[in-house]
Every structure is written in C-alpha cells, then in structure tokens.
Protein backbone atom coordinates (compact mmCIF):
# COMPACT_ATOMS: atom_id res chain seq x y z
CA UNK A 1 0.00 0.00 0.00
CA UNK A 2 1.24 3.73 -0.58
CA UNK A 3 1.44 4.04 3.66
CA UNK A 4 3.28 0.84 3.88
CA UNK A 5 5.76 2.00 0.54
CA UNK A 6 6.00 5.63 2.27
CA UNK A 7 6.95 4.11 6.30
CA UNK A 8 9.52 2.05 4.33
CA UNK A 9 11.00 5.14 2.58
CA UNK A 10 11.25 6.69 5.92
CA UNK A 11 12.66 3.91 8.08
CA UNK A 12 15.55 3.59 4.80
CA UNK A 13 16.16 7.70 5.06
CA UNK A 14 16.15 7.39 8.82
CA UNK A 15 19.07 4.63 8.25
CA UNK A 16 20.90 6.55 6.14
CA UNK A 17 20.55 9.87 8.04
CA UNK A 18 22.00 7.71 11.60
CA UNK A 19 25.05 5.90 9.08
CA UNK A 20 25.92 9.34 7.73
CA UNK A 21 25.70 11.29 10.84
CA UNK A 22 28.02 8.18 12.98
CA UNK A 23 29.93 6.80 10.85
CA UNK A 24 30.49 8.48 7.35
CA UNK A 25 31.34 11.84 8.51
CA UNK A 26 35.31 13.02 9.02
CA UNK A 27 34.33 13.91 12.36
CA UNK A 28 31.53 11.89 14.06
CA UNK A 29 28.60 13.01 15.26
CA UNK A 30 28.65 16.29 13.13
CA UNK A 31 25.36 17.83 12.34
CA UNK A 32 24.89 17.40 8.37
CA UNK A 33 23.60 20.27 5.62
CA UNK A 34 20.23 19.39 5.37
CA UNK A 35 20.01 20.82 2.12
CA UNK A 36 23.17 18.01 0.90
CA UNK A 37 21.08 15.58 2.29
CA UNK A 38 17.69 16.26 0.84
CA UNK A 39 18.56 17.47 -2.67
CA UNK A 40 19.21 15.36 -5.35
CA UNK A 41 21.08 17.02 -8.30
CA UNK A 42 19.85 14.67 -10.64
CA UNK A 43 16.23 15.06 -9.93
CA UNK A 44 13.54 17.61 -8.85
CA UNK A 45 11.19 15.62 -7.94
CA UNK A 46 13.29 13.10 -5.96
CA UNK A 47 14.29 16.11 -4.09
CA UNK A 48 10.61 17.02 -3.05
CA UNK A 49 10.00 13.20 -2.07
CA UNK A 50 13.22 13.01 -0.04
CA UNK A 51 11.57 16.42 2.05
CA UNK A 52 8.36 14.99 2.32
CA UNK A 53 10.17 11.70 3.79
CA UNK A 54 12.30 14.11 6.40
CA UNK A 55 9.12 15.44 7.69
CA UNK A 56 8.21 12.70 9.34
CA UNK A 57 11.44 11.56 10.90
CA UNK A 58 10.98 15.59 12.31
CA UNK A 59 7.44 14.92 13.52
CA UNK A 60 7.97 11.65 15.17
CA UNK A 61 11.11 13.28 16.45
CA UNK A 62 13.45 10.87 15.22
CA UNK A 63 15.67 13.53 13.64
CA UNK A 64 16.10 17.55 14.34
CA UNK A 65 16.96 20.25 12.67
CA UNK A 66 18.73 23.16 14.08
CA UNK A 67 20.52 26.83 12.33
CA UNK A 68 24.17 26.65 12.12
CA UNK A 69 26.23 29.15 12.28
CA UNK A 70 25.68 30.34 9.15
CA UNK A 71 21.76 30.19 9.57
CA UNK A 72 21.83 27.15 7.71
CA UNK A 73 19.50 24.40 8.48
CA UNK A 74 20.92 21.08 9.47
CA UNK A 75 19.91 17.80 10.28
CA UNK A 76 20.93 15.48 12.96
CA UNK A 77 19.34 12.33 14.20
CA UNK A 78 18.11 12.50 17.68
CA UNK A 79 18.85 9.87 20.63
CA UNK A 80 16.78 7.78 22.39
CA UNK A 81 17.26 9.90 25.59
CA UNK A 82 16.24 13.15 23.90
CA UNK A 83 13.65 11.69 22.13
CA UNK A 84 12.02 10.74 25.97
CA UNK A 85 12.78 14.11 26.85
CA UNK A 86 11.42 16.19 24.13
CA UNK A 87 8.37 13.65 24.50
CA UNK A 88 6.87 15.61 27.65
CA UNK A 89 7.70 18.97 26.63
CA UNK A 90 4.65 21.24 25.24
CA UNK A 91 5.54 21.63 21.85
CA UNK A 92 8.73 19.78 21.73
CA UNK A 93 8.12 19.34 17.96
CA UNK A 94 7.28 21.51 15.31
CA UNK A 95 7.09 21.02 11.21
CA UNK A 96 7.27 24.21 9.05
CA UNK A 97 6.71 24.48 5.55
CA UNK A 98 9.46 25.07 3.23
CA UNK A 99 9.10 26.38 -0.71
CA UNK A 100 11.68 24.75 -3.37
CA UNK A 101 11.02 26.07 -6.56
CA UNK A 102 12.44 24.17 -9.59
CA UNK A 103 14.84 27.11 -10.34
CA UNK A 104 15.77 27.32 -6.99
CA UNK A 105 16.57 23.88 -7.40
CA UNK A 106 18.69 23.89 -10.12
C-alpha cells in the first residue's frame, strides 16, 4: 500500500541519516547540511519526495533540525534519551513548511 511503501522510505532515510551522521562523517557526530542531504542534483522531484520523507522523521522526532552558524538548516538524528525528553515537553516538535522552486533547485 502507498502508507506501507512511504513508512519504508522513511525507516531507509532514517538509516541513512543515523550511518551518515556516525559513521560516514570526518568527524563523528557532526550535524549534516540538510540541504546536501535532501537534494538530489539529478532530480527535482526526488528532491521534493526526499523532504516529504524528512518530515516525518521531524514529527515523530526521530531527527532535528537546528541553524548553524551560518543560519543554515541542518539535520541530525536525535537519541533515544532526547527523544524521551522532548516527549513531555509542550511543543517539543514543530514542522514548518518550506518552498523549493524548480529554479531554486537547479
């Protein structure tokens, strides 16, 4: 079913996001571009599905995103612990929208 297909997209994303973020990164446990890890150069609409996929690892609060330095958003997966925490905390969560226009794409 197109629930089961889209929990399976976001349980693989979710995997890739906690490899990345441990053990791909020259120094572990660095928060990653979130814009590197949603966009996909090669496709548009990819891109868009790979945002819509995020969202939920953000709403279930499996993942965060934060401002860098730089006011750049960027990702990070979130730890059991935190998760517990953030769990009885009015409002712990919140989803925003975000525009991506094809040129702004490209």
């Amino acid at each position: 079913s197109p629930q089961e297909a889209t929990e399976k997209e976001v349980e693989r994303i979710l995997a890739l996001l906690q490899t990345h973020f441990t053990n791909d990164r020259q120094y572990a446990e660095t928060p990653i571009s979130f814009f590197e890890f949603v966009i996909d150069p090669n496709s548009f609409a990819r891109t868009v599905e790979n945002i819509f996929h995020v969202s939920f690892l953000i709403r279930d609060g499996l993942a965060r995103l934060k401002l860098d330095e730089n006011a750049l958003p960027i990702i990070e997966p979130t730890k059991d612990e935190e998760r517990r925490k953030d769990d009885h905390g009015a409002g712990a969560r919140n989803q925003l929208v975000i525009s991506l226009s094809h040129q702004e794409w490209k």
